[in-house]
PDB file of N, CA and C in Angstrom:
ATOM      1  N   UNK A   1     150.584 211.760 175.271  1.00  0.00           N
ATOM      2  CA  UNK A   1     150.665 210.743 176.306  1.00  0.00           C
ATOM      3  C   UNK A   1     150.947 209.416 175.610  1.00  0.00           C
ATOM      4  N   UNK A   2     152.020 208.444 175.849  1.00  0.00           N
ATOM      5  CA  UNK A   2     152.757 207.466 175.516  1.00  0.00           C
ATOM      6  C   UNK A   2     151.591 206.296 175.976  1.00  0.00           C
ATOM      7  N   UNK A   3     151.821 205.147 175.284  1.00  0.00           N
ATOM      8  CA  UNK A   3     150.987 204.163 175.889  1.00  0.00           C
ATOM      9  C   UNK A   3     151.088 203.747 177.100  1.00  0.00           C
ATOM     10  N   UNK A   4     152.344 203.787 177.533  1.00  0.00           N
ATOM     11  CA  UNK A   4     152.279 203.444 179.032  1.00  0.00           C
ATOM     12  C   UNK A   4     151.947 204.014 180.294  1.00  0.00           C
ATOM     13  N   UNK A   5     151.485 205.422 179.851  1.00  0.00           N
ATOM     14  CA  UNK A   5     151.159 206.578 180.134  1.00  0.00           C
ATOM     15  C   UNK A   5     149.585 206.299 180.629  1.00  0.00           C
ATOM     16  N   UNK A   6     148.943 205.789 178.987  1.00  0.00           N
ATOM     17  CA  UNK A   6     147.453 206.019 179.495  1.00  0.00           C
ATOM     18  C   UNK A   6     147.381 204.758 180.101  1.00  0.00           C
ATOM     19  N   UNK A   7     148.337 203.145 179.900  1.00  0.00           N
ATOM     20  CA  UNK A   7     148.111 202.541 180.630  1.00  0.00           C
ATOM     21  C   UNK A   7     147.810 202.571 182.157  1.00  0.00           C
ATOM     22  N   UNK A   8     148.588 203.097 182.592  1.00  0.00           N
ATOM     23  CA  UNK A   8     149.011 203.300 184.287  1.00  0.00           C
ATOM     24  C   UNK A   8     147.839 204.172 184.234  1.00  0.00           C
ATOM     25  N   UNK A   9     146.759 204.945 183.878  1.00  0.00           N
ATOM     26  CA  UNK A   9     145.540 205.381 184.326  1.00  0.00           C
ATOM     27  C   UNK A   9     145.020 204.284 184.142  1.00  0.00           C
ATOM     28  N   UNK A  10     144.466 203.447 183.315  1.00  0.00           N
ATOM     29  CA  UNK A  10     143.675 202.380 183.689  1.00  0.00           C
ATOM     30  C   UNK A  10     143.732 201.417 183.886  1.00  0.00           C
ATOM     31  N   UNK A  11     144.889 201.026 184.147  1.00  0.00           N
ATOM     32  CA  UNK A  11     145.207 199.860 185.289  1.00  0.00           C
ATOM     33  C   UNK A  11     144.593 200.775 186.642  1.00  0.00           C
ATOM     34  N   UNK A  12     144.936 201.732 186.885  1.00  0.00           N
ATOM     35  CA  UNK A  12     144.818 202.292 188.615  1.00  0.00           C
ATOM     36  C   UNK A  12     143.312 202.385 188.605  1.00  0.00           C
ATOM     37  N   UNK A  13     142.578 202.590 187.344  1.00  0.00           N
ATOM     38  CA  UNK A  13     140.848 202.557 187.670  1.00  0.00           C
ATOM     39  C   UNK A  13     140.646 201.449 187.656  1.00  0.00           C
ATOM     40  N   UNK A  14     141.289 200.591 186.817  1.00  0.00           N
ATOM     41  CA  UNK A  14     140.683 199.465 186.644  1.00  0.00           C
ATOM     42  C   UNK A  14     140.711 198.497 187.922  1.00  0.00           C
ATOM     43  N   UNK A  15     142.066 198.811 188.443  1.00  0.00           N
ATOM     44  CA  UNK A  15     142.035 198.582 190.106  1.00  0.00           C
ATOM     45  C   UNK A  15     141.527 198.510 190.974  1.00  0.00           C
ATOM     46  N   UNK A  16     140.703 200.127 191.328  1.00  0.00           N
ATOM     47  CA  UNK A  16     139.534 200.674 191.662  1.00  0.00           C
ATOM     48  C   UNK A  16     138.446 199.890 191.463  1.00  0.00           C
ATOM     49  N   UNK A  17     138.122 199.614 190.259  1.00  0.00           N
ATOM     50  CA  UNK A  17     136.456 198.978 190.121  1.00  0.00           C
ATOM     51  C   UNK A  17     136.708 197.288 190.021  1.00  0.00           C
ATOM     52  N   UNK A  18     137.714 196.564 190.655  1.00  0.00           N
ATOM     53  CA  UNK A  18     138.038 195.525 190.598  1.00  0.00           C
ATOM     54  C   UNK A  18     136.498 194.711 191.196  1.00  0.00           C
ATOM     55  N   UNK A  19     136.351 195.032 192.454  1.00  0.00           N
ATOM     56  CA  UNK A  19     135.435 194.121 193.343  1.00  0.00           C
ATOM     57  C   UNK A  19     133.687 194.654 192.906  1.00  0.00           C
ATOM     58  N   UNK A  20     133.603 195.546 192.138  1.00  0.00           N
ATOM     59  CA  UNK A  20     132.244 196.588 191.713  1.00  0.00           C
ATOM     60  C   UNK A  20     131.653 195.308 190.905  1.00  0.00           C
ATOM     61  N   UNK A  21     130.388 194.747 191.420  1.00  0.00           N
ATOM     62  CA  UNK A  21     130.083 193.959 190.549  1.00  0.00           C
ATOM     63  C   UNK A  21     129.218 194.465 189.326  1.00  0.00           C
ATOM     64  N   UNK A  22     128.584 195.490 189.035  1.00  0.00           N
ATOM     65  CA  UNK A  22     128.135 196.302 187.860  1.00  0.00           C
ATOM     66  C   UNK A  22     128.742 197.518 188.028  1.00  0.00           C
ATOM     67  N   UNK A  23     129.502 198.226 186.692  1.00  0.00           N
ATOM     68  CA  UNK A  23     129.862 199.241 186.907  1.00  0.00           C
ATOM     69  C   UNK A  23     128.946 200.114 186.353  1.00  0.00           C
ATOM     70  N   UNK A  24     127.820 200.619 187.251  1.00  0.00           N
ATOM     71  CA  UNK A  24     126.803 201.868 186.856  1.00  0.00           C
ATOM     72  C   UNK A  24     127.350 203.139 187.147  1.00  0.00           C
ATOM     73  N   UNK A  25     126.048 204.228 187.216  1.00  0.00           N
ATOM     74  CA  UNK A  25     126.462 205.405 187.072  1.00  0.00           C
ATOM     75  C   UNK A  25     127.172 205.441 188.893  1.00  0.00           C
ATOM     76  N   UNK A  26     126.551 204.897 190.323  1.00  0.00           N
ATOM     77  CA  UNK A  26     127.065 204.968 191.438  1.00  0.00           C
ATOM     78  C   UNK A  26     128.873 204.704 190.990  1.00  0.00           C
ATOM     79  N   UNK A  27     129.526 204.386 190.121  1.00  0.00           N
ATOM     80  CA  UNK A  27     130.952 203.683 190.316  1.00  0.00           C
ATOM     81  C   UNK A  27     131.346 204.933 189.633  1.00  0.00           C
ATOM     82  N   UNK A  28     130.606 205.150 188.729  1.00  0.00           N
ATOM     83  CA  UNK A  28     131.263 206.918 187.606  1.00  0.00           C
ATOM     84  C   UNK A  28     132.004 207.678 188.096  1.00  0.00           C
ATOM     85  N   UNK A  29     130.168 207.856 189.174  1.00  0.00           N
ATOM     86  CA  UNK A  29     130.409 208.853 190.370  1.00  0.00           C
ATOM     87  C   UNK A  29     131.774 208.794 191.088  1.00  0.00           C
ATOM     88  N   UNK A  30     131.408 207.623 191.916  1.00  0.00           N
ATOM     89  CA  UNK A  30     132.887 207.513 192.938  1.00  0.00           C
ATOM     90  C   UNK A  30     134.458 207.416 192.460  1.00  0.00           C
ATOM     91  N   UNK A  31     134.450 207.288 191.060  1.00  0.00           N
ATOM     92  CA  UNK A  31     136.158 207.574 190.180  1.00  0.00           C
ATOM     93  C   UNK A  31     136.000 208.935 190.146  1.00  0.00           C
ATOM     94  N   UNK A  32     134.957 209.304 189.495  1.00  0.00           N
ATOM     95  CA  UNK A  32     135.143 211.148 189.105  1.00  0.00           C
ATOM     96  C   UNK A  32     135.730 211.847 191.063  1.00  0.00           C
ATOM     97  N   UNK A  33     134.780 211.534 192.274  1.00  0.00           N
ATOM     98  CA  UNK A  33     135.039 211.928 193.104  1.00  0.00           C
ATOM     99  C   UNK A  33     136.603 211.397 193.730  1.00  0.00           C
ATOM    100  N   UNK A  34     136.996 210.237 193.055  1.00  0.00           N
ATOM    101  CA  UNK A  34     138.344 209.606 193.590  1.00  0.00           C
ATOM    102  C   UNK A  34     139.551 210.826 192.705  1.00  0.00           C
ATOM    103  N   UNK A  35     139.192 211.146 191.579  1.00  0.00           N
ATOM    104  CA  UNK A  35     140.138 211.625 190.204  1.00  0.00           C
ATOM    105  C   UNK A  35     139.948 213.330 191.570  1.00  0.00           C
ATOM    106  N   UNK A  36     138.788 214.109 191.767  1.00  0.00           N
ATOM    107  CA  UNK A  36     138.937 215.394 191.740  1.00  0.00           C
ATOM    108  C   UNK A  36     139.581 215.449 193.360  1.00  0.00           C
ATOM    109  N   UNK A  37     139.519 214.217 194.114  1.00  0.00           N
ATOM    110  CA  UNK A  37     140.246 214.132 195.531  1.00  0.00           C
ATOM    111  C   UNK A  37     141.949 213.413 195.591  1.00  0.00           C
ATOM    112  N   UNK A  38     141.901 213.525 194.084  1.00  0.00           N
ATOM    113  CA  UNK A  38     143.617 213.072 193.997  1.00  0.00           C
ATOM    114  C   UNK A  38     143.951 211.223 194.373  1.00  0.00           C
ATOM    115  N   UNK A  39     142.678 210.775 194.558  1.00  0.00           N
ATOM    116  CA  UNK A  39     143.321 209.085 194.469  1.00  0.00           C
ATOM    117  C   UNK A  39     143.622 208.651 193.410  1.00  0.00           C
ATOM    118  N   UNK A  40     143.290 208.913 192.495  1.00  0.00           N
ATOM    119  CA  UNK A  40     143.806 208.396 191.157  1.00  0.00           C
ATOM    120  C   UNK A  40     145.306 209.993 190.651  1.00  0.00           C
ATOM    121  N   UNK A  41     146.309 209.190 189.977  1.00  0.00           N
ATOM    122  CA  UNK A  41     147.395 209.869 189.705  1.00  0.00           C
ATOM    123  C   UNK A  41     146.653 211.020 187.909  1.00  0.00           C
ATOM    124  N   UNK A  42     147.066 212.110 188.469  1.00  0.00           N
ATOM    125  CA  UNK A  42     146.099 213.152 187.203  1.00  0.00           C
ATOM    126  C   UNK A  42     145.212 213.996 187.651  1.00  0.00           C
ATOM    127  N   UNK A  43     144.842 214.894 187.197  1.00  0.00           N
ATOM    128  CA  UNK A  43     143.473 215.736 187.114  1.00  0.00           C
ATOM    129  C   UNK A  43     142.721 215.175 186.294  1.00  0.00           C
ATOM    130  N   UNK A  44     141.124 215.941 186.196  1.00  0.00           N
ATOM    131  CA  UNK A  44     140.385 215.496 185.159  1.00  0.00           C
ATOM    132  C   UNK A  44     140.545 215.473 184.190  1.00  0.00           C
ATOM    133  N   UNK A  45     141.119 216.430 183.239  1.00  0.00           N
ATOM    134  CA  UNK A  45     141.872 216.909 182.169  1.00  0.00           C
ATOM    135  C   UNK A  45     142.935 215.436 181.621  1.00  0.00           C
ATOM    136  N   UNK A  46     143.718 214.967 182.653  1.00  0.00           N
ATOM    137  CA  UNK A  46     144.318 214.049 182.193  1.00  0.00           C
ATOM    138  C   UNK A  46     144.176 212.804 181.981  1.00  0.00           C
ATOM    139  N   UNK A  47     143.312 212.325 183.066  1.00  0.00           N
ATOM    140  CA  UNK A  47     142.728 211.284 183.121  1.00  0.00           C
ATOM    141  C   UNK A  47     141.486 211.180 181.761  1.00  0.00           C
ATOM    142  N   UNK A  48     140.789 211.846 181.528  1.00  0.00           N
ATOM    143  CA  UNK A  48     140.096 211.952 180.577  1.00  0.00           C
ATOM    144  C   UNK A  48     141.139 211.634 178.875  1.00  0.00           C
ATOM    145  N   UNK A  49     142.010 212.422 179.253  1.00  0.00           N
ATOM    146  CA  UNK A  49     142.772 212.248 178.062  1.00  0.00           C
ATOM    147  C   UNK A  49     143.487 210.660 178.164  1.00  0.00           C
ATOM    148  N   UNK A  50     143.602 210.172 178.940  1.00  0.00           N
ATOM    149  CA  UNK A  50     144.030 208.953 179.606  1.00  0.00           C
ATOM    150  C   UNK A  50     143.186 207.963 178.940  1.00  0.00           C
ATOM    151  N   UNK A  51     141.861 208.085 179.266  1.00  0.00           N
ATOM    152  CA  UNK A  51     140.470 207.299 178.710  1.00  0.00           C
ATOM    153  C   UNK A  51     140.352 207.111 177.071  1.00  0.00           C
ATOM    154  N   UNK A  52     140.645 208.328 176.709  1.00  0.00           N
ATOM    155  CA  UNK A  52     140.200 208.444 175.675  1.00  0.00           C
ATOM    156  C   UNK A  52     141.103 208.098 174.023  1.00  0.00           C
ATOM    157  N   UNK A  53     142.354 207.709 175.030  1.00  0.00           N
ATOM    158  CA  UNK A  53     143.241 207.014 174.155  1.00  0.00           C
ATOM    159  C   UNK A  53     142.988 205.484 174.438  1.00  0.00           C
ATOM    160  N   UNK A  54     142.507 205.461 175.574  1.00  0.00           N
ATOM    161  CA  UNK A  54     142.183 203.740 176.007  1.00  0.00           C
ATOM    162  C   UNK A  54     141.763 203.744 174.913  1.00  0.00           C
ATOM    163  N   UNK A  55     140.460 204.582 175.077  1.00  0.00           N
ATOM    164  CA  UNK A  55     139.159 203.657 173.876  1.00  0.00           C
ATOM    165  C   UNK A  55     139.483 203.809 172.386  1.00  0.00           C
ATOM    166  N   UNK A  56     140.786 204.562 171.835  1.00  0.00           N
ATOM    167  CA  UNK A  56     140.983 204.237 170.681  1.00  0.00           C
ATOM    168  C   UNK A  56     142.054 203.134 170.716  1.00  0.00           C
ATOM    169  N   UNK A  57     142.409 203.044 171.343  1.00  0.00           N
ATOM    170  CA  UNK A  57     143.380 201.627 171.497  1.00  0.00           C
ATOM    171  C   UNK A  57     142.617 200.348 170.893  1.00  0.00           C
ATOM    172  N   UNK A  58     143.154 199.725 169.877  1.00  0.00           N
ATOM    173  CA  UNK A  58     142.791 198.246 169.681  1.00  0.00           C
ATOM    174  C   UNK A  58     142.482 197.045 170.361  1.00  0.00           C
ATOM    175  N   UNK A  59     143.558 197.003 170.945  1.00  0.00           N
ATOM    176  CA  UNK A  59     143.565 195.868 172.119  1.00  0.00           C
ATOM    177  C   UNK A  59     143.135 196.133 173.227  1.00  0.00           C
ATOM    178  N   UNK A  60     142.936 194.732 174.061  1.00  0.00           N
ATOM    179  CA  UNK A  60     142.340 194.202 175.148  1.00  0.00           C
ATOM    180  C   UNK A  60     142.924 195.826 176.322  1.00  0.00           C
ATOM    181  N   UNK A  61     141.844 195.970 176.965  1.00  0.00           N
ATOM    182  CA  UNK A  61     142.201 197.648 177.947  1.00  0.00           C
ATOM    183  C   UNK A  61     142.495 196.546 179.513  1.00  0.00           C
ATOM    184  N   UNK A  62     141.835 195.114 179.765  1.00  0.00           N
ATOM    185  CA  UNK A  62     142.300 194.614 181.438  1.00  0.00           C
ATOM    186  C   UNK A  62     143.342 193.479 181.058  1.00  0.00           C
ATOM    187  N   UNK A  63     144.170 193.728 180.389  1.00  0.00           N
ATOM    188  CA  UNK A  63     145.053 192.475 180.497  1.00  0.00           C
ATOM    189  C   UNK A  63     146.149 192.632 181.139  1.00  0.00           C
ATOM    190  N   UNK A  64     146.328 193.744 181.695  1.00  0.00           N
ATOM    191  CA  UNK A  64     147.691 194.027 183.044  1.00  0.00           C
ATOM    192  C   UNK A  64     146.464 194.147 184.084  1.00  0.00           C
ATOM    193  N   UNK A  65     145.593 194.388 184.187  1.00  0.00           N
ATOM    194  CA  UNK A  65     144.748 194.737 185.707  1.00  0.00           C
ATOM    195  C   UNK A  65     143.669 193.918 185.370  1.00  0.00           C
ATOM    196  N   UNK A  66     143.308 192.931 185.282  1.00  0.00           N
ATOM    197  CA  UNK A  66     142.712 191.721 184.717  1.00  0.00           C
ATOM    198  C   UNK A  66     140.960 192.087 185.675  1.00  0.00           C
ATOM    199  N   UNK A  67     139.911 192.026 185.752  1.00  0.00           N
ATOM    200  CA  UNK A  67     138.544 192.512 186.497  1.00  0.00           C
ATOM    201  C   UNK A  67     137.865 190.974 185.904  1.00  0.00           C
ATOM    202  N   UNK A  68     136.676 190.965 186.402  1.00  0.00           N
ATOM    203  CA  UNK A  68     135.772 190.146 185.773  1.00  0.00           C
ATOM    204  C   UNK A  68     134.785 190.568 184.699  1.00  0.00           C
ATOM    205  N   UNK A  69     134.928 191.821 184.680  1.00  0.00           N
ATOM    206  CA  UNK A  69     133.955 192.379 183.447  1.00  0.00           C
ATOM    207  C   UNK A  69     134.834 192.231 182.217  1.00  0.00           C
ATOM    208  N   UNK A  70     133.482 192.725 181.364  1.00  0.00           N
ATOM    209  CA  UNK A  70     133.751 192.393 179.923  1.00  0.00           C
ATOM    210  C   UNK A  70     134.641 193.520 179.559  1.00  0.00           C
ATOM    211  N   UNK A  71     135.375 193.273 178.134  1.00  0.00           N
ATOM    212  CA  UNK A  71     135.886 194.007 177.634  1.00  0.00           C
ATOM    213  C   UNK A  71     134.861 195.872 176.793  1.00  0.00           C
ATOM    214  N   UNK A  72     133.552 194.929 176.750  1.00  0.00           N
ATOM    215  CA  UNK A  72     132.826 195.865 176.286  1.00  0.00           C
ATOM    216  C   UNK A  72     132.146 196.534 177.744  1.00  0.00           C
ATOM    217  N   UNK A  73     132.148 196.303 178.394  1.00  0.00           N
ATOM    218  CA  UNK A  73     131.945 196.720 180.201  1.00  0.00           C
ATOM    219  C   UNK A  73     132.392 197.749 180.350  1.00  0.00           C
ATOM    220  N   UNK A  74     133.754 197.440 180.004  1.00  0.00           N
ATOM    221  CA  UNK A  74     134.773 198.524 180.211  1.00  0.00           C
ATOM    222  C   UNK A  74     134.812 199.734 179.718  1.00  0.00           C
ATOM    223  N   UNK A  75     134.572 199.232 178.043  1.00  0.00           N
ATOM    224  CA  UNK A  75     134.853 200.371 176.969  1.00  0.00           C
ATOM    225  C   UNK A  75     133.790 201.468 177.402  1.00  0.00           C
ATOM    226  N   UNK A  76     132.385 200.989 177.772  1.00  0.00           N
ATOM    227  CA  UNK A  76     131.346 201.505 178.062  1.00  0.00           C
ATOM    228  C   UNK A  76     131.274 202.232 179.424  1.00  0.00           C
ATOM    229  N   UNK A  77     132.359 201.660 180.327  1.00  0.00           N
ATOM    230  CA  UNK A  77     132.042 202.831 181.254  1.00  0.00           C
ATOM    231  C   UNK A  77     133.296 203.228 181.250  1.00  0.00           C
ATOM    232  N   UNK A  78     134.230 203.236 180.253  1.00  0.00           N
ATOM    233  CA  UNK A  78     135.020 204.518 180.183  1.00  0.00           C
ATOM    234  C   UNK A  78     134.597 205.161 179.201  1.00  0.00           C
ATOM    235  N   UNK A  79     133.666 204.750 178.646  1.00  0.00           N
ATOM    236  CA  UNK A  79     133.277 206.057 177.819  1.00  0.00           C
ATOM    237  C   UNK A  79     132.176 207.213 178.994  1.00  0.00           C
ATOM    238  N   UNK A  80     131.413 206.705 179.358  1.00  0.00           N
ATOM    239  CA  UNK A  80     130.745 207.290 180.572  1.00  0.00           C
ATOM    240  C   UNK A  80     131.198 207.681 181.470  1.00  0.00           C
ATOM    241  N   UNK A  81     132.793 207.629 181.933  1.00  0.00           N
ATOM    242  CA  UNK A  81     133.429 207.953 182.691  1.00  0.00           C
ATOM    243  C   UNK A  81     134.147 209.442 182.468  1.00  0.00           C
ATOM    244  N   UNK A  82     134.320 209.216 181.200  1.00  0.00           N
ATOM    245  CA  UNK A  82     135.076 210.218 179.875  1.00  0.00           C
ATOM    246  C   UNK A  82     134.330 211.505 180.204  1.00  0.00           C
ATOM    247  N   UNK A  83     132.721 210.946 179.498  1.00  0.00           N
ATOM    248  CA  UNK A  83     131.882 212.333 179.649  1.00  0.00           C
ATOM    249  C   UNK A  83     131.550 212.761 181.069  1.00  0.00           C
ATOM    250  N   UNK A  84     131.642 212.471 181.960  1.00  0.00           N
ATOM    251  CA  UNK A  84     131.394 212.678 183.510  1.00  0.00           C
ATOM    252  C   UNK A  84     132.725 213.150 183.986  1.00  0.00           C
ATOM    253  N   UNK A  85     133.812 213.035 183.153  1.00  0.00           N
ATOM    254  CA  UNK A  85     134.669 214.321 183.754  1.00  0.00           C
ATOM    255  C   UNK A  85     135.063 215.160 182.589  1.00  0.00           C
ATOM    256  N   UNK A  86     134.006 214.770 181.915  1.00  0.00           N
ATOM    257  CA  UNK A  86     134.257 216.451 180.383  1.00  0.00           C
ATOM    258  C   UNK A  86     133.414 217.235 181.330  1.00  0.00           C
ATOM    259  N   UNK A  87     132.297 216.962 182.013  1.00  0.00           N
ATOM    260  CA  UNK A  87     131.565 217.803 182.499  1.00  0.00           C
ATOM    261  C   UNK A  87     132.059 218.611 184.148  1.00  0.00           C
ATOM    262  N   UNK A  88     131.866 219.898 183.386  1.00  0.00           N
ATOM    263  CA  UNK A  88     132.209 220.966 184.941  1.00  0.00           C
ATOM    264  C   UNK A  88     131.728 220.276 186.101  1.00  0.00           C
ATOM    265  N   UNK A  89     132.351 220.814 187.035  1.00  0.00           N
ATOM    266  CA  UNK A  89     131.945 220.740 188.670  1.00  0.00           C
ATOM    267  C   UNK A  89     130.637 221.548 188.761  1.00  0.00           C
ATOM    268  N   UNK A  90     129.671 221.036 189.817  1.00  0.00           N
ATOM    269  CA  UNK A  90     128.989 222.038 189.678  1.00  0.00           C
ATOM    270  C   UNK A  90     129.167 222.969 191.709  1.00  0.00           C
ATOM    271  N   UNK A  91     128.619 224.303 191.600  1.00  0.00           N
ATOM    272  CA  UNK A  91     129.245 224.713 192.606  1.00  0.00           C
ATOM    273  C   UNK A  91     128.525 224.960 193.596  1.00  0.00           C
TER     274      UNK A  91
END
């Protein structure tokens, strides 16, 4: 996946959690349920892989989808975001 690739996943979350004034585990939740109901572009599988190039990325992850949270805000709940769709559905 190309950078502009995993960009366009997190610009579209980052979209998503624009108005969220703490992003806790309630916001996780509602991306993982947005990702497995198809509002976000990807499966879990991709989107995860999406994330997880974010967070090795160097640079700034909201400077095309600009939020009020921190840069470390971010990193932190895409890392929590990451593991909440490594993890199975349950049935």
């Amino acid at each position: 996946m190309g950078t502009d690739s995993w960009k366009g996943h997190v610009n579209g979350i980052l979209y998503g959690i624009q108005f969220d004034r703490v992003l806790d585990d309630s916001v996780v939740t509602r991306v993982v349920d947005g990702v497995i109901a198809g509002l976000y572009p990807g499966d879990r599988a991709e989107t995860r892989d999406a994330l997880d190039q974010a967070l090795r990325y160097s640079g700034p992850l909201n400077d095309q989808a600009e939020t009020h949270h921190s840069e470390d805000d971010i990193r932190s709940f895409f890392r929590r975001l990451s593991a909440a769709l490594a993890t199975p559905p349950s049935s």
